[in-house]
PDB file of N, CA and C in Angstrom:
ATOM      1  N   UNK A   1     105.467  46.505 108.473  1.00  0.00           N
ATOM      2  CA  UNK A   1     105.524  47.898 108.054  1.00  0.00           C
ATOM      3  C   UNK A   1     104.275  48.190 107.224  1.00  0.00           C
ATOM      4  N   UNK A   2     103.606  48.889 107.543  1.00  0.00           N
ATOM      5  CA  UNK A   2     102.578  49.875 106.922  1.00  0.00           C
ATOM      6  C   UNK A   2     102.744  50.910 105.814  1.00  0.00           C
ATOM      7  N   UNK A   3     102.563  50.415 104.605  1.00  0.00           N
ATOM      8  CA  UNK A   3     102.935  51.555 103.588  1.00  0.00           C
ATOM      9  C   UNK A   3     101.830  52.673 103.742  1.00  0.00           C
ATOM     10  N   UNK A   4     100.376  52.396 103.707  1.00  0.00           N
ATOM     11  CA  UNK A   4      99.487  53.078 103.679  1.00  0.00           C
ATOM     12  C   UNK A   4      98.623  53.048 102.844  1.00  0.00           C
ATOM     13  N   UNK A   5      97.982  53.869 101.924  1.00  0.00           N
ATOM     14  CA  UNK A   5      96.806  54.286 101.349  1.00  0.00           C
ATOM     15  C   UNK A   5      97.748  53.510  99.679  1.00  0.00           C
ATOM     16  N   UNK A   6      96.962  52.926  98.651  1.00  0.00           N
ATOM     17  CA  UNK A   6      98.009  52.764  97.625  1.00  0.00           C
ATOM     18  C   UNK A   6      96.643  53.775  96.545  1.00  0.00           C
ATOM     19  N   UNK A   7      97.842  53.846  95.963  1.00  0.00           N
ATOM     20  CA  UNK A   7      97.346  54.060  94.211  1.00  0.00           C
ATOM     21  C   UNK A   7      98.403  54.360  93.034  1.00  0.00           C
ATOM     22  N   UNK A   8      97.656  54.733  92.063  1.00  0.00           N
ATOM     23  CA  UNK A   8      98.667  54.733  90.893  1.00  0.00           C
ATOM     24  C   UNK A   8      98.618  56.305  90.210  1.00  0.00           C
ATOM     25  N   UNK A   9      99.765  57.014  90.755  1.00  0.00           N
ATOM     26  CA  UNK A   9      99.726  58.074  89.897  1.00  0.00           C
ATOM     27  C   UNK A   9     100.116  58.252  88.440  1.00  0.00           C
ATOM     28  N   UNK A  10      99.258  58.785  87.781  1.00  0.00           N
ATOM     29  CA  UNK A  10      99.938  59.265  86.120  1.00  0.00           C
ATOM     30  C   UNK A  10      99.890  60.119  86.076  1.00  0.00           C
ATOM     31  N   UNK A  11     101.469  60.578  85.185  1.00  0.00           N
ATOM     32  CA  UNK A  11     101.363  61.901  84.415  1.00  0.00           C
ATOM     33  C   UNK A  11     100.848  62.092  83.497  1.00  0.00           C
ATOM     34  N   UNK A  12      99.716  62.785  83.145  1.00  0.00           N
ATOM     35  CA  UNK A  12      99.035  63.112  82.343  1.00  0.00           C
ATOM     36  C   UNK A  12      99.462  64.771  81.242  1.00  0.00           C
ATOM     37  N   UNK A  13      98.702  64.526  80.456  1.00  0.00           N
ATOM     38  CA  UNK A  13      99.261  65.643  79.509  1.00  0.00           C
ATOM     39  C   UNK A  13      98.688  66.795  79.504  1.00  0.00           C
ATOM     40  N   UNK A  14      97.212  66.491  79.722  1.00  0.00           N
ATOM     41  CA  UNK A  14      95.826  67.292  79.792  1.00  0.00           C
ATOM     42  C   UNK A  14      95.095  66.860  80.462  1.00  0.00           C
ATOM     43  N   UNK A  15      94.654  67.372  82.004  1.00  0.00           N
ATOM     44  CA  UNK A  15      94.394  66.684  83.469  1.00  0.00           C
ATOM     45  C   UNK A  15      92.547  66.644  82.754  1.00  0.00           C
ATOM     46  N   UNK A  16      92.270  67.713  81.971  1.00  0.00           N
ATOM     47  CA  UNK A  16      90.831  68.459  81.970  1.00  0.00           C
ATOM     48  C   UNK A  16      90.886  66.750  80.787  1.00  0.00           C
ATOM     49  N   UNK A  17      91.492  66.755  79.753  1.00  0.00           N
ATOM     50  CA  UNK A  17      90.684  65.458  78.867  1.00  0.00           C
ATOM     51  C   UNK A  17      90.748  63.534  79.439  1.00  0.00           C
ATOM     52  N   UNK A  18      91.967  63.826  80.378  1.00  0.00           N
ATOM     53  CA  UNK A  18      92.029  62.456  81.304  1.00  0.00           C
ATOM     54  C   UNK A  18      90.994  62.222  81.890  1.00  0.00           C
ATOM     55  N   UNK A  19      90.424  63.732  83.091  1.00  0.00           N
ATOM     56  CA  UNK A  19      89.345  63.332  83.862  1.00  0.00           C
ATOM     57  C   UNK A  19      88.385  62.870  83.206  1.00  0.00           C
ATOM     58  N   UNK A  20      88.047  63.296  81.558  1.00  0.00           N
ATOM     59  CA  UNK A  20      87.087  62.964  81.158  1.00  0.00           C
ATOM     60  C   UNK A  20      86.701  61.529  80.565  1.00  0.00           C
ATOM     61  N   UNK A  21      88.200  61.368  80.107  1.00  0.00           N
ATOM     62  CA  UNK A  21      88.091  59.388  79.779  1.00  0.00           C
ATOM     63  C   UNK A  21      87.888  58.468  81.168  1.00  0.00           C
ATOM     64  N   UNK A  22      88.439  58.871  82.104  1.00  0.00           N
ATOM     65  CA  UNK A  22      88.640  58.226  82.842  1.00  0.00           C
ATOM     66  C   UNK A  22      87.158  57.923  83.863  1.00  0.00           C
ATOM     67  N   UNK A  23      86.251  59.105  83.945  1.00  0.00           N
ATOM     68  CA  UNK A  23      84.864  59.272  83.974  1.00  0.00           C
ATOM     69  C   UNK A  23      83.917  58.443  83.119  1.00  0.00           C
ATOM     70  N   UNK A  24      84.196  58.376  81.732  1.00  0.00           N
ATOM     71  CA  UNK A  24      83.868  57.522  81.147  1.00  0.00           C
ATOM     72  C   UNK A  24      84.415  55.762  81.403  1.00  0.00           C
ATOM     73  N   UNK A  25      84.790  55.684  82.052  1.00  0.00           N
ATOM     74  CA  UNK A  25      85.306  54.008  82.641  1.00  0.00           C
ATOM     75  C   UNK A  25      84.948  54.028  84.097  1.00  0.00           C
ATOM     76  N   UNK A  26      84.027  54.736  84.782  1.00  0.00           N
ATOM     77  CA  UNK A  26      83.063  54.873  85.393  1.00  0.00           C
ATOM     78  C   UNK A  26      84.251  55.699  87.021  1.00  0.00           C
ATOM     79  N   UNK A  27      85.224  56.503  86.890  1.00  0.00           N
ATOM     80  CA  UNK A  27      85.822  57.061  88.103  1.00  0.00           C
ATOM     81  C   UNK A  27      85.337  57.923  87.956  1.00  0.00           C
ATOM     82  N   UNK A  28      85.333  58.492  89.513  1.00  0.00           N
ATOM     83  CA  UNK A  28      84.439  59.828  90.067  1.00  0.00           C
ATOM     84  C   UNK A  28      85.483  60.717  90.532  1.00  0.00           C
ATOM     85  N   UNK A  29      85.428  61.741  90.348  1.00  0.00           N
ATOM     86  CA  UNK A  29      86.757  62.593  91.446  1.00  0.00           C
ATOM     87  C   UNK A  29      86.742  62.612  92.948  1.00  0.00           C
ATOM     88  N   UNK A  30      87.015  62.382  93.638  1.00  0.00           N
ATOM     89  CA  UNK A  30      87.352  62.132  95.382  1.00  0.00           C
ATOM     90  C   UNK A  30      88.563  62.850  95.864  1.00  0.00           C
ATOM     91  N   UNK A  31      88.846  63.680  95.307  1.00  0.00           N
ATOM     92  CA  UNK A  31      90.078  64.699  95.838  1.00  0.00           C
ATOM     93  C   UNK A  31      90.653  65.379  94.888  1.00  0.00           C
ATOM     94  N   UNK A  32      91.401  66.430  95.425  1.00  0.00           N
ATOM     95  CA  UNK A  32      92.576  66.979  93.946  1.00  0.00           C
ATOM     96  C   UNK A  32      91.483  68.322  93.701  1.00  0.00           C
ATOM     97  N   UNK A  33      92.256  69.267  92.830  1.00  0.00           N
ATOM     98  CA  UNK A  33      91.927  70.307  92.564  1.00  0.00           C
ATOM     99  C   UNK A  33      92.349  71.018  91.259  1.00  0.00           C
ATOM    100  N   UNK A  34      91.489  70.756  90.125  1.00  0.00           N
ATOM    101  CA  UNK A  34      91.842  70.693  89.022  1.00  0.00           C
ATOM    102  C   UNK A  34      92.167  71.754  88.356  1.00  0.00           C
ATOM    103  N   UNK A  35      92.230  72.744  89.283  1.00  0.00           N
ATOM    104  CA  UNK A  35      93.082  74.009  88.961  1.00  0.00           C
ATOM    105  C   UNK A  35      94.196  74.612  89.240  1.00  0.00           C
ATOM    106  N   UNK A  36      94.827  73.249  90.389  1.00  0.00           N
ATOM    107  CA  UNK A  36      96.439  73.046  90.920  1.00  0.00           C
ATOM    108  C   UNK A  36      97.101  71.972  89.608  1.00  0.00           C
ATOM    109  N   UNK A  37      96.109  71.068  88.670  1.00  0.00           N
ATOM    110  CA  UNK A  37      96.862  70.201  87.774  1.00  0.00           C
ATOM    111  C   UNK A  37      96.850  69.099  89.021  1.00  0.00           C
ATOM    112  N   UNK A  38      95.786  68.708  89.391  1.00  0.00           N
ATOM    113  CA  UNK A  38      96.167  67.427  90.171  1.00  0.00           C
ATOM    114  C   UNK A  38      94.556  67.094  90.333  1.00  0.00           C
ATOM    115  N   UNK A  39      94.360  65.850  90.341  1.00  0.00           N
ATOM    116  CA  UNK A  39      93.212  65.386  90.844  1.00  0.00           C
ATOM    117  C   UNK A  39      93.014  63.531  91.306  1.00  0.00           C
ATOM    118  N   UNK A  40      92.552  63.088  92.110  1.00  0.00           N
ATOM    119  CA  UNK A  40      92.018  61.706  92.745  1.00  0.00           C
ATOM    120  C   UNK A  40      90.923  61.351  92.164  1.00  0.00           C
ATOM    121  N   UNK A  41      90.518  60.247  91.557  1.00  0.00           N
ATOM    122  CA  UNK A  41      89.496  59.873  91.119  1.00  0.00           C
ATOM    123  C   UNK A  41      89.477  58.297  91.673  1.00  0.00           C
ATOM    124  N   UNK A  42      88.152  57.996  91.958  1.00  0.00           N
ATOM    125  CA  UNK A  42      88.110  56.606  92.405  1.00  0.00           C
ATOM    126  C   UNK A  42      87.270  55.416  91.441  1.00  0.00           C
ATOM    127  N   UNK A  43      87.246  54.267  91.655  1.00  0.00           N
ATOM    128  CA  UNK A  43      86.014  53.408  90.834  1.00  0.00           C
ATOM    129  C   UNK A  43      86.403  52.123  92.073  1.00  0.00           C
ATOM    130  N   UNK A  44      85.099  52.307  92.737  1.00  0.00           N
ATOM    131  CA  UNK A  44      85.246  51.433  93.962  1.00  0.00           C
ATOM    132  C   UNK A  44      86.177  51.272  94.716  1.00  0.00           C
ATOM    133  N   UNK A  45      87.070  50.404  95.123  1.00  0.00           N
ATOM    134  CA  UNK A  45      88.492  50.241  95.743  1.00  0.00           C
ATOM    135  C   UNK A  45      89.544  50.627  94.641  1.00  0.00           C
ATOM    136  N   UNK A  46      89.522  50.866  93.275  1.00  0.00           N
ATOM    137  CA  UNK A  46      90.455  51.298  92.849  1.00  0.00           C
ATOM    138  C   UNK A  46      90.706  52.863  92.604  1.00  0.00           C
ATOM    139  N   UNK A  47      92.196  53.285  93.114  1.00  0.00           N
ATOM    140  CA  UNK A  47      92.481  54.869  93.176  1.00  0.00           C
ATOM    141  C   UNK A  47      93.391  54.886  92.164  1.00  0.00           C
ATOM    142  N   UNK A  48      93.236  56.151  90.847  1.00  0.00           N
ATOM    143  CA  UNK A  48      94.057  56.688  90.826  1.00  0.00           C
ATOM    144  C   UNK A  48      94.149  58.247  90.601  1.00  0.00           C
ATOM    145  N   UNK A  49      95.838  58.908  90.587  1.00  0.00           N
ATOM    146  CA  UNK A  49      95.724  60.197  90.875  1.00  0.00           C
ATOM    147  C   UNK A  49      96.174  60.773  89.453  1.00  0.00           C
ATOM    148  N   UNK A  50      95.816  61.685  88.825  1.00  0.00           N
ATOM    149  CA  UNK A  50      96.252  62.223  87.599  1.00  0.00           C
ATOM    150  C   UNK A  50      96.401  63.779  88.056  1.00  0.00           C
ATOM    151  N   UNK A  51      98.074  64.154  87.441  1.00  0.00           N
ATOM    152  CA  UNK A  51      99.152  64.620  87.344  1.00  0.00           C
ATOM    153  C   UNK A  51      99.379  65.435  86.388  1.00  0.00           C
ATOM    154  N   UNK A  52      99.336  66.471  86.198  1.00  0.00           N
ATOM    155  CA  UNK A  52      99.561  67.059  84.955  1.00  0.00           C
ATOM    156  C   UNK A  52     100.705  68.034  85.345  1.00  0.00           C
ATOM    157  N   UNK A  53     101.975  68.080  84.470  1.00  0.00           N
ATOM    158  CA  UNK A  53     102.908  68.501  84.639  1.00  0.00           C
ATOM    159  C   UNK A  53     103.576  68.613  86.291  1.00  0.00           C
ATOM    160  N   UNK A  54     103.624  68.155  86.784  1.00  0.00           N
ATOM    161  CA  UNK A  54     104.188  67.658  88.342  1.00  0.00           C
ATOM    162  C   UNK A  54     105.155  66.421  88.449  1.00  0.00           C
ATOM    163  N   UNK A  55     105.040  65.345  87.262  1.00  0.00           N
ATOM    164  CA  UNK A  55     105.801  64.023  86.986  1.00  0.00           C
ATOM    165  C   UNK A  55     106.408  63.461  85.788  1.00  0.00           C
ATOM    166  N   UNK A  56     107.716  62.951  85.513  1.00  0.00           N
ATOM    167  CA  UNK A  56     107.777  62.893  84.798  1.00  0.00           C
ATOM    168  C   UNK A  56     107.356  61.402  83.935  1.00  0.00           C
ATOM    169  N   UNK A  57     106.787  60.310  84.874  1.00  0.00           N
ATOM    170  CA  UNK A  57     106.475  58.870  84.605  1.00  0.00           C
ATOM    171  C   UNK A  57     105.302  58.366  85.739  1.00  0.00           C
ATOM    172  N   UNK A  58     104.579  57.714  85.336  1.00  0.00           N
ATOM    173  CA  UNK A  58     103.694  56.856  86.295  1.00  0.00           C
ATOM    174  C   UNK A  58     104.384  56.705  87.823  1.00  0.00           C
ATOM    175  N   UNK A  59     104.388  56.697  88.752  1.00  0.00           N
ATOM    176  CA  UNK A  59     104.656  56.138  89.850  1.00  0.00           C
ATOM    177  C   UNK A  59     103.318  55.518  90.543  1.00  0.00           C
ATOM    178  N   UNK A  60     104.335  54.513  91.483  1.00  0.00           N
ATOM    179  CA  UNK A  60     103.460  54.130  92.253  1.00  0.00           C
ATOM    180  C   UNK A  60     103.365  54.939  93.884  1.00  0.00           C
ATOM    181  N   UNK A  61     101.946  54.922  94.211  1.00  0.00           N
ATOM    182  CA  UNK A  61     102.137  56.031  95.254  1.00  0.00           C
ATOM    183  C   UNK A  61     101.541  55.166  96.685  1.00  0.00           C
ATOM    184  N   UNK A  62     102.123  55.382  97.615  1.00  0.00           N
ATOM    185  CA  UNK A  62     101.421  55.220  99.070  1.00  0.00           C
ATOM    186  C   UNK A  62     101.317  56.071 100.465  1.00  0.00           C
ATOM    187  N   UNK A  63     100.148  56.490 100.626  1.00  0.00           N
ATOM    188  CA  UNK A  63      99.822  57.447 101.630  1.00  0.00           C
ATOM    189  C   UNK A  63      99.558  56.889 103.221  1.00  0.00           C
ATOM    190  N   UNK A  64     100.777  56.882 103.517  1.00  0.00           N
ATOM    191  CA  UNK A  64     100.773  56.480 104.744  1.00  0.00           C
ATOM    192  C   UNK A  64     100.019  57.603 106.128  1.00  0.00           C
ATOM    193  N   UNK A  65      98.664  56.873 106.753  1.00  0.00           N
ATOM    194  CA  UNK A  65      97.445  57.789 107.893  1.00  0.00           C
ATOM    195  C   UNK A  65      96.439  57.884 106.840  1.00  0.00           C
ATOM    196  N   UNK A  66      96.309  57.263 105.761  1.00  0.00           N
ATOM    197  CA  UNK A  66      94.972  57.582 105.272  1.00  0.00           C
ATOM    198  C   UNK A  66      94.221  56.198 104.934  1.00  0.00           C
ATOM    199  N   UNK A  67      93.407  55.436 105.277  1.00  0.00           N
ATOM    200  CA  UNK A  67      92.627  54.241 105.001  1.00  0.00           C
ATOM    201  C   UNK A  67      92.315  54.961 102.753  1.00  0.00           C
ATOM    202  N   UNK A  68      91.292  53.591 102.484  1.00  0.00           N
ATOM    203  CA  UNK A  68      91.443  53.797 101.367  1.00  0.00           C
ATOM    204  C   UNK A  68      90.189  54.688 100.849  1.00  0.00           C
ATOM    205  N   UNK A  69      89.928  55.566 101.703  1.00  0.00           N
ATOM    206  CA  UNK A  69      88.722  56.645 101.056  1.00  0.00           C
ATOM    207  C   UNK A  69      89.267  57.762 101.636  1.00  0.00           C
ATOM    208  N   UNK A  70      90.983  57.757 101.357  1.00  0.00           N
ATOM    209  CA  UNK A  70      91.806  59.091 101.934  1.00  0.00           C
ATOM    210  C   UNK A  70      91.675  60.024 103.151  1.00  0.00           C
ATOM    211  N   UNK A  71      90.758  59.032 104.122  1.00  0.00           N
ATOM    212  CA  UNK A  71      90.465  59.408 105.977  1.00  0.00           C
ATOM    213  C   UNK A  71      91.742  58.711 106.331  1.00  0.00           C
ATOM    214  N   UNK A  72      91.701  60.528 107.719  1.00  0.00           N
ATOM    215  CA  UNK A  72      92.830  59.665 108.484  1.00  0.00           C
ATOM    216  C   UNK A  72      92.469  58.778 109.630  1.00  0.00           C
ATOM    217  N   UNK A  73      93.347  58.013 109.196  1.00  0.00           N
ATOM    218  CA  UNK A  73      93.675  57.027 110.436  1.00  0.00           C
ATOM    219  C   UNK A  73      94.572  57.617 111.782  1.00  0.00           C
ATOM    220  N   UNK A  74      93.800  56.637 113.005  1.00  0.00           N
ATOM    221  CA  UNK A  74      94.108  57.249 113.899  1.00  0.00           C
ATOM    222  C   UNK A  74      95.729  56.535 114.253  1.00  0.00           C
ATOM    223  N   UNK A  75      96.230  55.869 114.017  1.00  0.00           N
ATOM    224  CA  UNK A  75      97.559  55.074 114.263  1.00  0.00           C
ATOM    225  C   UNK A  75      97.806  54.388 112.412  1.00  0.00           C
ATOM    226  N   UNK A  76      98.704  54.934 112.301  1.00  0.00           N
ATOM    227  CA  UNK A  76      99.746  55.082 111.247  1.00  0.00           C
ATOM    228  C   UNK A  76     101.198  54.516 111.389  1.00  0.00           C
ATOM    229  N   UNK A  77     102.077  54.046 110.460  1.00  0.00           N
ATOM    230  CA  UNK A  77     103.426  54.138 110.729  1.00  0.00           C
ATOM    231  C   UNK A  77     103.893  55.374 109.972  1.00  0.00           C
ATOM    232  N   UNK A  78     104.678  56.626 110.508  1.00  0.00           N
ATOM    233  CA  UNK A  78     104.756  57.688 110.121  1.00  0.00           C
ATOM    234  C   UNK A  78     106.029  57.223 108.597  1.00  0.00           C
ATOM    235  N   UNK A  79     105.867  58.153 108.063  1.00  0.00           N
ATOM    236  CA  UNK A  79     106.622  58.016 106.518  1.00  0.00           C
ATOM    237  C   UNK A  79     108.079  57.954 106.991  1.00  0.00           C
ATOM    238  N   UNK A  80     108.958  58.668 107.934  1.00  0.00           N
ATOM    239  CA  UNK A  80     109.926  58.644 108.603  1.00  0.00           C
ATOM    240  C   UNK A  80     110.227  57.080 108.975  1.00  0.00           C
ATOM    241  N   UNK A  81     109.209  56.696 109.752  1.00  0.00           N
ATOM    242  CA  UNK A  81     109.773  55.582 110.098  1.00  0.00           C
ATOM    243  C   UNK A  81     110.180  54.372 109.153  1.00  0.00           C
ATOM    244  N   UNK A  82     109.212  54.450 108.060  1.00  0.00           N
ATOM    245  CA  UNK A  82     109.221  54.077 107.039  1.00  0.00           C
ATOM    246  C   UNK A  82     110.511  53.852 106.256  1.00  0.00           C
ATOM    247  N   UNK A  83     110.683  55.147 106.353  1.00  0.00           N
ATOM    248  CA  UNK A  83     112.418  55.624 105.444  1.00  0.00           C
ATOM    249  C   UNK A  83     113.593  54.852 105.901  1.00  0.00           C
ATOM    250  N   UNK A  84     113.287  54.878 107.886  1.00  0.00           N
ATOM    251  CA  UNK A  84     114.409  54.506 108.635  1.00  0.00           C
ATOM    252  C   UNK A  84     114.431  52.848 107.913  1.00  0.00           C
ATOM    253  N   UNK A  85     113.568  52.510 108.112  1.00  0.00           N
ATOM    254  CA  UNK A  85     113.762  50.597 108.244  1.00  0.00           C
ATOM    255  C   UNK A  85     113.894  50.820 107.007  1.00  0.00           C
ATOM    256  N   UNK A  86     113.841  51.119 105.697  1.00  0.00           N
ATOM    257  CA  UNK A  86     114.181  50.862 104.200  1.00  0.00           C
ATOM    258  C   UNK A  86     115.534  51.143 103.652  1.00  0.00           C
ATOM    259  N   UNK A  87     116.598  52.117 104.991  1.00  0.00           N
ATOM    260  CA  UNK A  87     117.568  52.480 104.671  1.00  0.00           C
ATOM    261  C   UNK A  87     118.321  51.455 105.530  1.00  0.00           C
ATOM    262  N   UNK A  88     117.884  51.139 106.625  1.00  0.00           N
ATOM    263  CA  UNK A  88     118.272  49.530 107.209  1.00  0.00           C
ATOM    264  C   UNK A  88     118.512  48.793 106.452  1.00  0.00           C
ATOM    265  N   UNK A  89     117.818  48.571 105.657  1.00  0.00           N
ATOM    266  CA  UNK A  89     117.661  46.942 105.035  1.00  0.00           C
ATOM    267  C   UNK A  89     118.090  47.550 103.485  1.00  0.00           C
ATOM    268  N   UNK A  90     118.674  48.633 102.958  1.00  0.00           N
ATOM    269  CA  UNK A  90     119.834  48.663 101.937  1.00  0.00           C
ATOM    270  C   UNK A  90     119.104  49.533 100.891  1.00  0.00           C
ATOM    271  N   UNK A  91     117.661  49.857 100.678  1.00  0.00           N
ATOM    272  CA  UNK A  91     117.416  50.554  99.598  1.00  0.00           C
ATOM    273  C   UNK A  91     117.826  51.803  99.621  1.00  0.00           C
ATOM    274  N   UNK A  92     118.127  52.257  98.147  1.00  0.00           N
ATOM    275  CA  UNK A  92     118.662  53.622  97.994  1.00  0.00           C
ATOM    276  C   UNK A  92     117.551  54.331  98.115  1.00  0.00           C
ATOM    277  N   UNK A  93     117.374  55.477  98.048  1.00  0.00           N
ATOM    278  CA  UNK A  93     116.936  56.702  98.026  1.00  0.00           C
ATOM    279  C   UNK A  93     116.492  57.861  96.827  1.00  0.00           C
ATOM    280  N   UNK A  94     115.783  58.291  95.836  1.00  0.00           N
ATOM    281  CA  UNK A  94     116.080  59.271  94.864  1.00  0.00           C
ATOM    282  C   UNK A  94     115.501  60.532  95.926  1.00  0.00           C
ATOM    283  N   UNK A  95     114.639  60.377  96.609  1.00  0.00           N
ATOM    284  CA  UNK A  95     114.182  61.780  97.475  1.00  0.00           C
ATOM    285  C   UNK A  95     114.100  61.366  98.651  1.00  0.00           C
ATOM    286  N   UNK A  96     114.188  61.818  99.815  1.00  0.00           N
ATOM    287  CA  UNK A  96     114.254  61.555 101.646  1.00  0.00           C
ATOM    288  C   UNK A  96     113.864  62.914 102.128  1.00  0.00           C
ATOM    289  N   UNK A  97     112.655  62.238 102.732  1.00  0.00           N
ATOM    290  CA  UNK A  97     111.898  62.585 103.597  1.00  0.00           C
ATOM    291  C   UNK A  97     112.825  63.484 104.866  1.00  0.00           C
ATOM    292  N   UNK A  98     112.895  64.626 105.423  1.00  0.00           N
ATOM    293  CA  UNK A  98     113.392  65.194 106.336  1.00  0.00           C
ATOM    294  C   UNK A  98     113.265  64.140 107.706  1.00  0.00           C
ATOM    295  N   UNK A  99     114.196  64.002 108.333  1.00  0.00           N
ATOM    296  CA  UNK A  99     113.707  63.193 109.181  1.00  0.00           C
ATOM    297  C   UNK A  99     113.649  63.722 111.044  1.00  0.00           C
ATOM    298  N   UNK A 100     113.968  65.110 110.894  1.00  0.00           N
ATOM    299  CA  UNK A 100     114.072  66.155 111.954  1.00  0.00           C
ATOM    300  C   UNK A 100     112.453  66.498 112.159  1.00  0.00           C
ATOM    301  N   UNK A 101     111.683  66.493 111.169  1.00  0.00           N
ATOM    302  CA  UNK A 101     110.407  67.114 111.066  1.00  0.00           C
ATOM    303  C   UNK A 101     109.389  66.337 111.242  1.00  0.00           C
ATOM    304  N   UNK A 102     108.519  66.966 111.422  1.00  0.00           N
ATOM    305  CA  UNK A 102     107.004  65.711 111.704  1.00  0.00           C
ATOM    306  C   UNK A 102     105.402  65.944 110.691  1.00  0.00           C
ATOM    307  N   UNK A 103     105.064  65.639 110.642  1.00  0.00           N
ATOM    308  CA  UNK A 103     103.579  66.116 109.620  1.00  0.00           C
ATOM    309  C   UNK A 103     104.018  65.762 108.506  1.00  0.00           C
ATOM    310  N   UNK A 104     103.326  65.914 107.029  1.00  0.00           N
ATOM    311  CA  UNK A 104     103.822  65.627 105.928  1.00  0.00           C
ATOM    312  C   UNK A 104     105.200  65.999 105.624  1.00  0.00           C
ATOM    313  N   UNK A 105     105.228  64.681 104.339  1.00  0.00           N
ATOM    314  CA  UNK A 105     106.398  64.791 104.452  1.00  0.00           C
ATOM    315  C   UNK A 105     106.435  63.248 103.019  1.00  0.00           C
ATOM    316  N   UNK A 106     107.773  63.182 102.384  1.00  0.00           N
ATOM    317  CA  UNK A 106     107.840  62.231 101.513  1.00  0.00           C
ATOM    318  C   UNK A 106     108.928  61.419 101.041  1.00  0.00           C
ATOM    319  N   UNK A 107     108.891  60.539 100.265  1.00  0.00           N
ATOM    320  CA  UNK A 107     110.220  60.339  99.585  1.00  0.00           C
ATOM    321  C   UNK A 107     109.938  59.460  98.748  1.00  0.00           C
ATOM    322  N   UNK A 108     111.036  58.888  97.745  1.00  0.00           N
ATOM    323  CA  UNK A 108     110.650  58.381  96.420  1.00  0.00           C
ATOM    324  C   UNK A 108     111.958  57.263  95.845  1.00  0.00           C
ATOM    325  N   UNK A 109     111.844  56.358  95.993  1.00  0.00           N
ATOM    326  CA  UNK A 109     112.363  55.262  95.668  1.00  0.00           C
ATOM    327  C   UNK A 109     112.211  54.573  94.278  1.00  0.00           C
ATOM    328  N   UNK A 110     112.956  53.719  93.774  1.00  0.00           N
ATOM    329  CA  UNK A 110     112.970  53.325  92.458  1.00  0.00           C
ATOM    330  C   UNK A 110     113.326  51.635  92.629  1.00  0.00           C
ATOM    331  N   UNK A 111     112.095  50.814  92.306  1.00  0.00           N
ATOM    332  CA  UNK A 111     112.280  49.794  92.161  1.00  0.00           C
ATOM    333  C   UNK A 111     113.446  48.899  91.332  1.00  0.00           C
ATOM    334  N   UNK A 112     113.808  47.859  91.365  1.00  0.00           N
ATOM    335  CA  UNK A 112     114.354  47.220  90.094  1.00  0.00           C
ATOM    336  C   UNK A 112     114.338  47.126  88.940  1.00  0.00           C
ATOM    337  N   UNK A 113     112.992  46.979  88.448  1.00  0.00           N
ATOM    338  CA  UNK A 113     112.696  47.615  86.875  1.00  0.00           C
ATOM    339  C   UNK A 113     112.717  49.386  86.398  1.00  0.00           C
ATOM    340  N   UNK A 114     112.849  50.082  87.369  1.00  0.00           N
ATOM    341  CA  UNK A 114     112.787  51.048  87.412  1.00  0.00           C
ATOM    342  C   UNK A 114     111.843  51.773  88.056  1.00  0.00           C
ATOM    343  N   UNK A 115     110.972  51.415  88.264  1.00  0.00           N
ATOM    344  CA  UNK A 115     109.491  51.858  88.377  1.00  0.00           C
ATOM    345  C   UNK A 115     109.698  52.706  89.907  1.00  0.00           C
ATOM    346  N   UNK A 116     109.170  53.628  89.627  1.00  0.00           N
ATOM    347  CA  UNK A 116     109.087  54.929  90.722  1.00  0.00           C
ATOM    348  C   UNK A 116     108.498  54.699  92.051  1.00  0.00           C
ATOM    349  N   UNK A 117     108.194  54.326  93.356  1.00  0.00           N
ATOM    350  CA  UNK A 117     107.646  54.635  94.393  1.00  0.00           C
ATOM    351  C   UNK A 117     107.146  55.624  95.478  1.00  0.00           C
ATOM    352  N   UNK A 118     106.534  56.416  95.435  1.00  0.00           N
ATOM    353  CA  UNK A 118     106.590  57.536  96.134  1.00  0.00           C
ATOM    354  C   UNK A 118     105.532  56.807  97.892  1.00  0.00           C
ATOM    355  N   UNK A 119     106.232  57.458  98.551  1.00  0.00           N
ATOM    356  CA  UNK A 119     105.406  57.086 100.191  1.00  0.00           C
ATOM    357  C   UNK A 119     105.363  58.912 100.277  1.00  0.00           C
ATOM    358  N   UNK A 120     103.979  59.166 100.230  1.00  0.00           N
ATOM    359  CA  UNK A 120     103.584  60.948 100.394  1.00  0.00           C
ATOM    360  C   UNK A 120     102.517  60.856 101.823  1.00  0.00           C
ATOM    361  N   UNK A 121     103.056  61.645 103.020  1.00  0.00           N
ATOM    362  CA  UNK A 121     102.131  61.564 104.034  1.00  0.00           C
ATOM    363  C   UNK A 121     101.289  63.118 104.056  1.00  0.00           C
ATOM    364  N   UNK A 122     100.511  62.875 104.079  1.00  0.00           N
ATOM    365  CA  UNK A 122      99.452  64.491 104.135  1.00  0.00           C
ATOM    366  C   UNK A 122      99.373  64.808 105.642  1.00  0.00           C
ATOM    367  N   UNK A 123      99.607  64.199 106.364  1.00  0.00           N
ATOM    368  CA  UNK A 123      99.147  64.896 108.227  1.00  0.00           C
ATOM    369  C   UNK A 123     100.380  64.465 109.035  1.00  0.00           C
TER     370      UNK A 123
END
């Protein structure tokens, strides 16, 4: 199974003073639109996405059709399918993905320690 694209989203408090520390530890912005309260910043192979009022805790995120410079890929395992085999094999659910529908689409799982998972498909 193919999760996809990874990174680490935070909720942030103030997207405008994050981008700026986080610039200073040498990330560049590579997506997001900092006037929706969301933005992608990269530092080589490492992604993360900062969140401002959209979350209420860090999650971990995976973008399933996007390699790791957020291009799509041409063969994907769609987020659906994803859902199906995870509800197979017993994990619960906090959000599910429509599974009638096709194109983006998401859902959000909660590890053992708690820790948040989101699988978010953009295409």
């Amino acid at each position: 199974m193919q999760l996809g694209n990874f990174s680490l989203s935070l909720a942030v408090k103030d997207i405008a003073v994050s981008k700026a520390f986080y610039e200073k530890l040498g990330f560049r912005q590579v997506g997001g639109n900092q006037d929706q309260n969301w933005l992608v910043m990269k530092n080589h192979s490492t992604k993360i996405g900062l969140f401002q009022g959209m979350f209420e805790t860090n999650m971990l995120t995976f973008n399933p059709g996007w390699d790791e410079d957020a291009q799509d890929l041409e063969n994907f395992t769609d987020v659906r399918d994803v859902q199906k085999a995870l509800k197979t094999a017993g994990i619960a659910f906090d959000t599910e993905a429509d599974e009638s529908t096709s194109g983006p689409a998401h859902f959000i799982i909660t590890d053992p320690d708690g820790n948040p998972i989101m699988l978010d498909q953009h295409r």
